[in-house]
Every structure is written in C-alpha cells, then in structure tokens.
C-alpha atoms as a PDB file:
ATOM      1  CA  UNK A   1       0.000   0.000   0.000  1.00  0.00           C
ATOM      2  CA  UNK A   2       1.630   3.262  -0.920  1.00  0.00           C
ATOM      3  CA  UNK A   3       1.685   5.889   1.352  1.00  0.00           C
ATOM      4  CA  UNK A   4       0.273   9.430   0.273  1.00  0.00           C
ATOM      5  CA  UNK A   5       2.854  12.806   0.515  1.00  0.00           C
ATOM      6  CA  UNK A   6       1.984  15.421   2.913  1.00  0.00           C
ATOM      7  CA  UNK A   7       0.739  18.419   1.332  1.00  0.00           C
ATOM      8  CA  UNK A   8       3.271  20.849  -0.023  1.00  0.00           C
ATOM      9  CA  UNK A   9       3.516  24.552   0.992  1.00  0.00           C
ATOM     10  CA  UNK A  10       6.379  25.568  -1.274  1.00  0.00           C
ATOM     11  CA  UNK A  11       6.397  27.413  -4.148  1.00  0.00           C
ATOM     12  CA  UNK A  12       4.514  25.392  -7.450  1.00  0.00           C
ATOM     13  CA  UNK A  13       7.407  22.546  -9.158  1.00  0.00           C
ATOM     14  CA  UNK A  14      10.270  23.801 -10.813  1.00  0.00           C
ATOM     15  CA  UNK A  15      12.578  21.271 -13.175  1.00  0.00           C
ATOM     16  CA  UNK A  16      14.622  20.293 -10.319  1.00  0.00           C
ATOM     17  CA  UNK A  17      11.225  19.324  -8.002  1.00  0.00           C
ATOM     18  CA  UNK A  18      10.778  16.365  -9.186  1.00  0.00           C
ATOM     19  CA  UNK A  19      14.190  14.831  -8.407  1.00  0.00           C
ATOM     20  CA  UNK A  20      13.993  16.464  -5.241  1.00  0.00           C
ATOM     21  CA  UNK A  21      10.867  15.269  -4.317  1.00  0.00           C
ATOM     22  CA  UNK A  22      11.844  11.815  -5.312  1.00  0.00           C
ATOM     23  CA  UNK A  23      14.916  11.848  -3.419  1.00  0.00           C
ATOM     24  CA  UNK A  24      13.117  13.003  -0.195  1.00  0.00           C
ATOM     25  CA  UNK A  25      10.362  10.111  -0.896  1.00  0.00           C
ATOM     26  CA  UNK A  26      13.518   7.739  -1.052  1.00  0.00           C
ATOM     27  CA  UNK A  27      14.728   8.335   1.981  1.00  0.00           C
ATOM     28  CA  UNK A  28      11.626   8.929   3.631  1.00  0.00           C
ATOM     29  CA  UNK A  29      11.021   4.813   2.111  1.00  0.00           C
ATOM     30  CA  UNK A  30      14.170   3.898   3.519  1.00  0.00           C
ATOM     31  CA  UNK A  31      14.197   4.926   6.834  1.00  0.00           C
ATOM     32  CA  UNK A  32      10.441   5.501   8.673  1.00  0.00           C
ATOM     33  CA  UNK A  33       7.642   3.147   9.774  1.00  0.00           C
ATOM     34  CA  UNK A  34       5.323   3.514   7.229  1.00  0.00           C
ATOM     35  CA  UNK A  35       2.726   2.426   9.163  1.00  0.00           C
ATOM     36  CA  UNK A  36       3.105   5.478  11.453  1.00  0.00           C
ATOM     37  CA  UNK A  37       1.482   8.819   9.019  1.00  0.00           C
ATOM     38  CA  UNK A  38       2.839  11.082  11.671  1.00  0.00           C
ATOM     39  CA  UNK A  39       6.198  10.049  11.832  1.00  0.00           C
ATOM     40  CA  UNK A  40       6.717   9.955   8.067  1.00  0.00           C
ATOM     41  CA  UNK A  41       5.040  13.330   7.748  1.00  0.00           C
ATOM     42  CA  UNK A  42       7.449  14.708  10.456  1.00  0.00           C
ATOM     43  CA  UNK A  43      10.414  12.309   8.534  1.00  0.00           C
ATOM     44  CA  UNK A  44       9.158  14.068   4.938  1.00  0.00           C
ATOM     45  CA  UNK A  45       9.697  17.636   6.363  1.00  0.00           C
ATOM     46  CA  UNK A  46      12.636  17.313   7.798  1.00  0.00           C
ATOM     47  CA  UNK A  47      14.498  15.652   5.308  1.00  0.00           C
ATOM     48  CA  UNK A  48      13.024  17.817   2.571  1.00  0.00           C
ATOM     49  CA  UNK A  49      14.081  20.871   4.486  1.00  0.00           C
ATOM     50  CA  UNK A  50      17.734  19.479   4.599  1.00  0.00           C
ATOM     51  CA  UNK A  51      17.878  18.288   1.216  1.00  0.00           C
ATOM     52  CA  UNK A  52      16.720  22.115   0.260  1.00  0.00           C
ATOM     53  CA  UNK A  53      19.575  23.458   2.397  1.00  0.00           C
ATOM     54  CA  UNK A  54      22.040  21.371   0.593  1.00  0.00           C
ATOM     55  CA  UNK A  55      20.760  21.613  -3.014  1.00  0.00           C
ATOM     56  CA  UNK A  56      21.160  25.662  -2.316  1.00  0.00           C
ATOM     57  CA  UNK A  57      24.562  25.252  -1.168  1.00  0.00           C
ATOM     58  CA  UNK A  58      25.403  23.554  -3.731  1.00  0.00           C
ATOM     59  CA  UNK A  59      23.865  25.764  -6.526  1.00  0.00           C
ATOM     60  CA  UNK A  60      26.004  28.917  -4.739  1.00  0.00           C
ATOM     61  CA  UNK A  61      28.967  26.945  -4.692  1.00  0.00           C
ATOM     62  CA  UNK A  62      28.418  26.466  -8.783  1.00  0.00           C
ATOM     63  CA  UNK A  63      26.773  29.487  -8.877  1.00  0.00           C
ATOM     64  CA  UNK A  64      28.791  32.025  -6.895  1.00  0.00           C
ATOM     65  CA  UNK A  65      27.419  33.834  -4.448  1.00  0.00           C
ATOM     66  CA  UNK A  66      25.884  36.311  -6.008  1.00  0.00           C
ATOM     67  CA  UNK A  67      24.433  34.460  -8.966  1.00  0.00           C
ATOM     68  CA  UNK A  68      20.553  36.108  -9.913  1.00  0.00           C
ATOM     69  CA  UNK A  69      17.388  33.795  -9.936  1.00  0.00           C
ATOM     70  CA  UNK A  70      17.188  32.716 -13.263  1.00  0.00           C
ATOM     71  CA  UNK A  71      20.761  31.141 -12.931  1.00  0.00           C
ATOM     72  CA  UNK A  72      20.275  29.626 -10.092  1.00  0.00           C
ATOM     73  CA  UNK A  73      17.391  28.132 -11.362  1.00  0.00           C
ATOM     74  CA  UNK A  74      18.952  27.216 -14.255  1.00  0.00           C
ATOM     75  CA  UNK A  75      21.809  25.361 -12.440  1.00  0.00           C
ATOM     76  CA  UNK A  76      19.750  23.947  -9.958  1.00  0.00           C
ATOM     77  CA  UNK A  77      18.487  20.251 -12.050  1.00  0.00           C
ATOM     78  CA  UNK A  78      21.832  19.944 -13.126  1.00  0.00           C
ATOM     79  CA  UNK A  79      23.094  19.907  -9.546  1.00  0.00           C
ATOM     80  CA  UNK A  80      20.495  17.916  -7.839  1.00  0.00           C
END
C-alpha cells in the first residue's frame, strides 16, 4: 500500500522538483515506519528541508554567491 505525501507549501514545481521530491520520498522509504502517518510526515519535512539546504549550497557553490534567480534556477536540475 503506498503511502500518500503530505501536502506541499512551497512554491509550485520547478525542473529540479521532481528529483527532489523523489529523493526526499527515497529516503523517507528507507528509513520511517510507514505504518506510522505522523512520523513519516514529520520524517518528509525534515528531510526535505535538509535536502533544500544542501541543493542551495550547492547551486552557490556552482553558482557564486551572487548568482541572480534565473541562474540559479537554471543550475539547480543539473546539480540535484
């Protein structure tokens, strides 16, 4: 039985969302009771947040740090 995604509050999809997404789901899979909704909401969110925090690191490490939007979002699918 496959377990449903907590909602999403973020901004809508960009190209690199669905790889994230897919990695959080992975590890999500990998590591939390699915039997427990709670815990792999709580899981989801948390490892989505820190998956976030490293995909922009590493986007301003490719980037530079004061790389615009558009190339961020540009670099961003090629670095996740």
């Amino acid at each position: 039985m496959a377990q449903s995604r907590p909602a999403h509050t973020e901004k809508p999809p960009t190209h690199g969302e669905p790889a994230l997404r897919e990695a959080v789901d992975l590890a999500v899979a990998v590591r939390a009771d699915s039997s427990d909704a709670a815990v792999v909401a709580e899981l989801t969110r948390h490892c989505e947040a820190d998956t976030r925090a490293l995909l922009a690191s590493a986007c301003e490490r490719a980037c530079g740090p004061d790389a615009g939007p558009a190339l961020i979002a540009f670099t961003a699918p090629q670095v996740s």
